[in-house]
Protein backbone atom coordinates (compact mmCIF):
# COMPACT_ATOMS: atom_id res chain seq x y z
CA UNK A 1 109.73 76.09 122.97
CA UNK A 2 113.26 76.59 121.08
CA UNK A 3 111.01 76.09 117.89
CA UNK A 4 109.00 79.49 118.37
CA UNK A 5 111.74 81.30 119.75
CA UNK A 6 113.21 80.44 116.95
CA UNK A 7 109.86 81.57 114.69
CA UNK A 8 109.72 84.78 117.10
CA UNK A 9 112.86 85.86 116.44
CA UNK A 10 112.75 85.68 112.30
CA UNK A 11 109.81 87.33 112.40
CA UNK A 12 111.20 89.86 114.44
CA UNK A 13 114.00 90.33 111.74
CA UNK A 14 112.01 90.58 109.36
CA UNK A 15 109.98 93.23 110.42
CA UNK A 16 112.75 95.29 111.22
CA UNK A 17 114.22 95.03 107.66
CA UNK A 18 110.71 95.94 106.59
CA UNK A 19 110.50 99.20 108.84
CA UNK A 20 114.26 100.11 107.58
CA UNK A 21 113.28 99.90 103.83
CA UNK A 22 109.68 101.99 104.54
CA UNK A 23 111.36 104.35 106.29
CA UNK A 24 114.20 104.80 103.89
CA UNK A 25 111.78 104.62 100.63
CA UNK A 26 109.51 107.58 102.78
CA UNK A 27 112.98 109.77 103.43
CA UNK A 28 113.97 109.10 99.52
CA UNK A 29 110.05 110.44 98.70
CA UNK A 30 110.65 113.68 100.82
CA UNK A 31 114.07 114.61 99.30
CA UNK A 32 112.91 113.95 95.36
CA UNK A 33 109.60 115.89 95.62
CA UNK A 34 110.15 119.06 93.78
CA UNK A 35 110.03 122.89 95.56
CA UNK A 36 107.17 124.37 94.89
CA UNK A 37 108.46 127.41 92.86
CA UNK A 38 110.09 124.57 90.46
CA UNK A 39 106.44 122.71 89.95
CA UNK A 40 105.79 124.67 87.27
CA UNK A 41 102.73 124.04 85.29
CA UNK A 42 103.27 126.62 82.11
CA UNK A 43 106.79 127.70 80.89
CA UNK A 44 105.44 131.69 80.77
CA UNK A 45 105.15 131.13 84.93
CA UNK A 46 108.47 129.68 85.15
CA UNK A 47 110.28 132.68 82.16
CA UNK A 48 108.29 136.04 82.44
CA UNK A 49 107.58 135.84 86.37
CA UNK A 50 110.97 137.13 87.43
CA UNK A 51 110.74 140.44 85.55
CA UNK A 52 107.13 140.81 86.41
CA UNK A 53 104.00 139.39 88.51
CA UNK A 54 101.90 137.23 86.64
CA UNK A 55 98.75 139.85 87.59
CA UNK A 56 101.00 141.85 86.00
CA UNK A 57 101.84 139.93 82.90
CA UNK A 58 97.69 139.42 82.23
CA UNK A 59 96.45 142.87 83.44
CA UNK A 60 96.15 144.04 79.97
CA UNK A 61 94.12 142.39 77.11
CA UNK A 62 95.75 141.81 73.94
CA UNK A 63 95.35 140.14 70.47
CA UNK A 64 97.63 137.52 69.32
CA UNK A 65 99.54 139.95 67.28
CA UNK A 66 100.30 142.03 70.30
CA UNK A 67 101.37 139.01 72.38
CA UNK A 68 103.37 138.10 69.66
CA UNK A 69 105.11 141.64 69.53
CA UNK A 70 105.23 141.56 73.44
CA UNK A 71 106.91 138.37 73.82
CA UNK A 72 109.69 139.27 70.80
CA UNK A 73 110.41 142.70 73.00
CA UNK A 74 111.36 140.29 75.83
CA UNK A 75 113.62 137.91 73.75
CA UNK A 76 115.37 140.97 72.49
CA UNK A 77 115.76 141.96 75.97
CA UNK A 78 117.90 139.08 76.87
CA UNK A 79 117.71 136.22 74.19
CA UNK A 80 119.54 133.82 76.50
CA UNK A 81 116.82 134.32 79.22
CA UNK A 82 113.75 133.14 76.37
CA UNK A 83 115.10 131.47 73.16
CA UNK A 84 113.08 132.31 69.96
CA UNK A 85 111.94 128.44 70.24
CA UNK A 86 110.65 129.05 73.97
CA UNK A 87 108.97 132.34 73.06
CA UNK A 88 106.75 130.23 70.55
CA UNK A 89 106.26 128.04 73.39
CA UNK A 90 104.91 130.91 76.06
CA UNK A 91 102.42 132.71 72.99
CA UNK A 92 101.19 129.13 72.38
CA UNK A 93 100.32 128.34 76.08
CA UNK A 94 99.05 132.01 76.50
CA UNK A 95 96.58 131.67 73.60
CA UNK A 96 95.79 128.07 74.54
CA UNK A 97 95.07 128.51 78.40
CA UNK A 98 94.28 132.21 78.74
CA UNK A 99 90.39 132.87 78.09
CA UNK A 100 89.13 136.12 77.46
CA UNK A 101 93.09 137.94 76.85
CA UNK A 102 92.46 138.16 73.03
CA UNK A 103 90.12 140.39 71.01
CA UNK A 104 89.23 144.02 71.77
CA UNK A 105 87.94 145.44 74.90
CA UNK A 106 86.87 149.49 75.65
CA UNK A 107 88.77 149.00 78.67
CA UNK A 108 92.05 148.77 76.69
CA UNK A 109 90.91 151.79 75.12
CA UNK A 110 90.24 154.44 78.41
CA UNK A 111 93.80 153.35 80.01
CA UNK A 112 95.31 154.06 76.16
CA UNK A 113 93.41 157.08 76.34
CA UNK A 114 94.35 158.37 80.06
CA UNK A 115 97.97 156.65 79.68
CA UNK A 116 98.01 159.85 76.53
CA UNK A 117 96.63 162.08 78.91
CA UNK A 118 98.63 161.34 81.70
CA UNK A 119 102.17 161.52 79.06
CA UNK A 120 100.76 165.34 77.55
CA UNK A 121 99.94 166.35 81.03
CA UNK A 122 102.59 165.56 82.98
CA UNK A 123 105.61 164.59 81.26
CA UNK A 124 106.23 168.42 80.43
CA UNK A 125 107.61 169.11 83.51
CA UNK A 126 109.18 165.36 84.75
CA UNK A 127 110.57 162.44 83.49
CA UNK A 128 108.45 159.72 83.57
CA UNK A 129 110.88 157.74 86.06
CA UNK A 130 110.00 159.73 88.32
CA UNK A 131 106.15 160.18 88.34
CA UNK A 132 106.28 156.10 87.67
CA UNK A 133 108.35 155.10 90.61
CA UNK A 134 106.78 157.04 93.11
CA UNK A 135 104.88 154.98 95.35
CA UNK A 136 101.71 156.52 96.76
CA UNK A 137 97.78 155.87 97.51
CA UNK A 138 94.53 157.21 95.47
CA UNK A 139 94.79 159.90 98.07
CA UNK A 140 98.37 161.08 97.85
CA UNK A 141 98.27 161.16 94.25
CA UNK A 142 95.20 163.38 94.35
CA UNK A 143 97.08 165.75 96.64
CA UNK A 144 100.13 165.19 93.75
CA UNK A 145 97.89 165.90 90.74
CA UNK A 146 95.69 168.62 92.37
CA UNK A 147 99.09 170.64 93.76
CA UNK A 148 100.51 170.56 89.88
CA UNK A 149 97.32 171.83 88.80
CA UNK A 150 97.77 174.49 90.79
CA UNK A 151 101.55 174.99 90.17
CA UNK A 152 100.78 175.18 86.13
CA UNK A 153 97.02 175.85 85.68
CA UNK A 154 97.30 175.80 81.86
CA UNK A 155 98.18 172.51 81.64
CA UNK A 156 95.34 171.37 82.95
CA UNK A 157 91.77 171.29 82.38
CA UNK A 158 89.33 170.50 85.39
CA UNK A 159 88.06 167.52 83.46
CA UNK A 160 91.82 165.94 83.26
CA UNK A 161 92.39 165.81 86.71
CA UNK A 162 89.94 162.71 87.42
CA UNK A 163 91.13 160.59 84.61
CA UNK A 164 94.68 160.99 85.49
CA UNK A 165 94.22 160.34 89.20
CA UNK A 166 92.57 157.27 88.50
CA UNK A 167 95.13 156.35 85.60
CA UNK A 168 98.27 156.10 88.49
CA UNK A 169 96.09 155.01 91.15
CA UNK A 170 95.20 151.60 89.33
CA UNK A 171 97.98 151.36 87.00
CA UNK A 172 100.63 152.91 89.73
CA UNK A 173 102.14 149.19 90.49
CA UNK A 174 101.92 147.74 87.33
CA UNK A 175 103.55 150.40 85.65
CA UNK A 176 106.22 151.13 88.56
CA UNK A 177 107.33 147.14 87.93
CA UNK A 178 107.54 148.05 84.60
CA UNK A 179 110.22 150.75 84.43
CA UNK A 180 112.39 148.88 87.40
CA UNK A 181 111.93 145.75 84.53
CA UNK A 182 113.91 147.83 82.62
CA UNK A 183 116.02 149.13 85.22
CA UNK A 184 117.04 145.58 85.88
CA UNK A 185 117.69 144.96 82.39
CA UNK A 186 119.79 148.41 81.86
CA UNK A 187 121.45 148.15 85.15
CA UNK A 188 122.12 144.27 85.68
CA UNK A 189 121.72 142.52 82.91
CA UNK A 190 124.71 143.95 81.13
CA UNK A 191 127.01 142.37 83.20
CA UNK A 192 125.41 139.49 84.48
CA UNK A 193 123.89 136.02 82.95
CA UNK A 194 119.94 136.39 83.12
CA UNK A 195 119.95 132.91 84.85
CA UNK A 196 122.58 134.14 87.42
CA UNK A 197 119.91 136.41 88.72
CA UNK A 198 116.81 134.89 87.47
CA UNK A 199 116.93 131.56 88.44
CA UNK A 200 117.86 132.57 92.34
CA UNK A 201 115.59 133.24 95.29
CA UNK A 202 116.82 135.32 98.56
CA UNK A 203 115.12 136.67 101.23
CA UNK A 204 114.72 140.75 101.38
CA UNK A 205 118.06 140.92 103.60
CA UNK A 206 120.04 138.52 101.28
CA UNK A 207 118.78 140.69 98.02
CA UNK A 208 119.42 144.15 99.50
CA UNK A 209 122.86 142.83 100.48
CA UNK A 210 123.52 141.49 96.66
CA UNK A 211 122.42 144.52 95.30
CA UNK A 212 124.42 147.04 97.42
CA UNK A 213 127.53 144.64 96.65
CA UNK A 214 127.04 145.57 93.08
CA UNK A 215 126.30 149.39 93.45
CA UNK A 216 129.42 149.51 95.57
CA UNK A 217 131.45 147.32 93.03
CA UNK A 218 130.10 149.52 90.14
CA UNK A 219 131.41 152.47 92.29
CA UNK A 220 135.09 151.15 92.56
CA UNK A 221 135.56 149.86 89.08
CA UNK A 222 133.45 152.14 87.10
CA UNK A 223 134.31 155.41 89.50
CA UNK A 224 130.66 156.27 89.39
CA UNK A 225 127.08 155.38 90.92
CA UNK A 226 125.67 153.43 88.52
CA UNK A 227 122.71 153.58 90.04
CA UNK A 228 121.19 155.63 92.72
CA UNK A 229 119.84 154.78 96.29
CA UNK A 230 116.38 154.70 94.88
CA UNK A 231 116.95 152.64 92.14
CA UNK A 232 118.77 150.18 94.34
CA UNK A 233 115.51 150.11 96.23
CA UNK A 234 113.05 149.73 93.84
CA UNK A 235 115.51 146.74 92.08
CA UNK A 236 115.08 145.18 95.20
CA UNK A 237 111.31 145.79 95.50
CA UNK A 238 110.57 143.97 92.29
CA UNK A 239 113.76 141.16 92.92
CA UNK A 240 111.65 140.32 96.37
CA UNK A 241 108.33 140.39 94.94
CA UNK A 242 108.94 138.19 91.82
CA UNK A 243 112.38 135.44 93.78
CA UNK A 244 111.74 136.24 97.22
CA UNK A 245 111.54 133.38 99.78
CA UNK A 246 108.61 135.48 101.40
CA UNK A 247 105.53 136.51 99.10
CA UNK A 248 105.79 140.13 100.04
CA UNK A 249 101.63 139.47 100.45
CA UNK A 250 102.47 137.31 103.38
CA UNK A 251 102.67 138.16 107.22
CA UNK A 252 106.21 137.90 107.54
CA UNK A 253 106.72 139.45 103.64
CA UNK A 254 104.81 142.70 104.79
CA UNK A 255 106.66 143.10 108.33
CA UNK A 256 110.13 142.63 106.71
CA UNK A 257 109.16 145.44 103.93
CA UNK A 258 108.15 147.49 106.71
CA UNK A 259 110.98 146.89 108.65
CA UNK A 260 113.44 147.82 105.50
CA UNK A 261 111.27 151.04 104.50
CA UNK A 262 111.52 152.61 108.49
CA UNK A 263 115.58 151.41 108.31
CA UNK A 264 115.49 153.79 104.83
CA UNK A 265 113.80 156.59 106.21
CA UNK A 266 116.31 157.12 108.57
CA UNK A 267 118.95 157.64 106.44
C-alpha cells in the first residue's frame, strides 16, 4: 500500500512539472509570435505603405524605367526612410512578384490624357490643392464641374466635361493621398525622423491629438500656422489609413471617421 502511494505520488509530480513547462513553453509561443503589421512578406509593404495604400502604390502600370524613376523620387524624399541599397531591393521585388505592372497599356494613356485635360481646364482658376483635396462623390463632382462650366463657358467644351468628371471621380483618392504624401513630407518630415512617424501606429484619437500638438507647437515657436485646419485633417486622414490601429475599411474604422468628420463640422 505505502509502495503505490509512493508510485501515485511521483507520478503526480511529475505531471505537474510537465503541465508547468507546457504551459510556460505555450505563454513563451504567444509573446514571440510577431504582430501582424510586422509579418511582412515584401520590403515595398513594409517602406512605401506609410506614405500611401498599396492599391495605391499599384493603381498605375509602369515600365521598369518608370519604377525605377518612381522609387529614386521617394529616396530623395527622405533617404533615411529607403536607402539607395533598399530601393534596389523594392524595384527588384516589384518586377519579380508584380504580374502585368510593366509594359504599355491604353489605359495609362486616357488618365495621361484626362489628367492634361483636367490641369488646362481647371487649374486656370485654382490651385490644384484644392480641386485634389476635396473629397466628394461622382455626383458632387458633376454638380462641381457642371457649375464651373457655367461660371466660365469658354473654358470648356461640352465634350470635356465627361472626361474630367470621370478623371476625379476614379482618380479622386488616389490622387488626394498623393498631395497629403507630400504634405507630410513638406510639413513633417523636416523636423522629424521618417521612422519617428513611420514606424508608429495610433488610433484616429491618438493621431489627431499628435498632430494638433505639432500645429500648436509650430504656432508658438515658429509664430505662424504652419499648416491649416484642413491640412491637419487630411495629414491625419492618410496617417490613419496607412498606421492606424483600425483599417479605416473596418466597422469600428468607418464609425470613428464618422464620428471625427460630425465633431469637425461643428466647428
Amino acid at each position: 500500500m505505502i509502495i503505490c502511494m509512493r508510485r501515485f505520488s511521483s507520478l503526480l509530480i511529475v505531471l505537474t512539472i510537465y503541465v508547468i513547462f507546457s504551459g510556460t513553453n505555450v505563454q513563451s509561443q504567444e509573446i514571440e509570435k510577431p504582430f501582424p503589421f510586422e509579418d511582412w512578406k515584401y520590403l515595398y509593404e513594409s517602406k512605401c505603405s506609410k506614405c500611401h495604400s498599396l492599391e495605391r502604390i499599384f493603381a498605375d502600370p509602369k515600365t521598369a524605367e518608370e519604377w525605377q524613376s518612381c522609387v529614386a523620387r521617394m529616396i530623395a524624399k527622405s533617404s533615411s526612410w529607403i536607402t539607395r541599397e533598399e530601393g534596389n531591393q523594392i524595384i527588384t521585388e516589384i518586377l519579380g512578384s508584380k504580374e502585368g505592372i510593366t509594359g504599355s497599356f491604353p489605359k495609362k494613356k486616357e488618365y495621361d490624357d484626362a489628367r492634361l485635360l483636367f490641369i488646362d481646364r481647371c487649374t486656370a482658376c485654382h490651385c490644384v490643392d484644392r480641386v485634389l483635396l476635396a473629397d466628394k462623390t461622382g455626383e458632387e463632382w458633376q454638380e462641381t464641374v457642371t457649375r464651373m462650366r457655367d461660371n466660365a463657358p469658354e473654358l470648356f467644351l461640352d465634350e470635356d466635361l465627361p472626361v474630367i468628371i470621370e478623371y476625379l471621380t476614379e482618380r479622386g483618392t488616389i490622387m488626394r493621398d498623393d498631395v497629403v504624401a507630400q504634405k507630410i513630407v513638406d510639413k513633417c518630415l523636416i523636423c522629424h525622423d521618417a521612422g519617428r512617424i513611420f514606424l508608429e501606429r495610433k488610433s484616429r484619437r491618438d493621431w489627431k491629438e499628435t498632430v494638433a500638438d505639432m500645429r500648436l507647437l509650430a504656432r508658438e515657436e515658429l509664430k505662424k500656422d504652419w499648416f491649416t485646419h484642413h491640412e491637419s485633417k487630411v495629414i491625419v486622414d492618410l496617417l490613419v489609413k496607412t498606421q492606424g490601429l483600425e483599417p479605416e475599411n473596418s466597422a469600428a474604422g468607418k464609425r470613428a471617421a464618422e464620428n471625427e468628420g460630425k465633431k469637425s463640422s461643428k466647428h
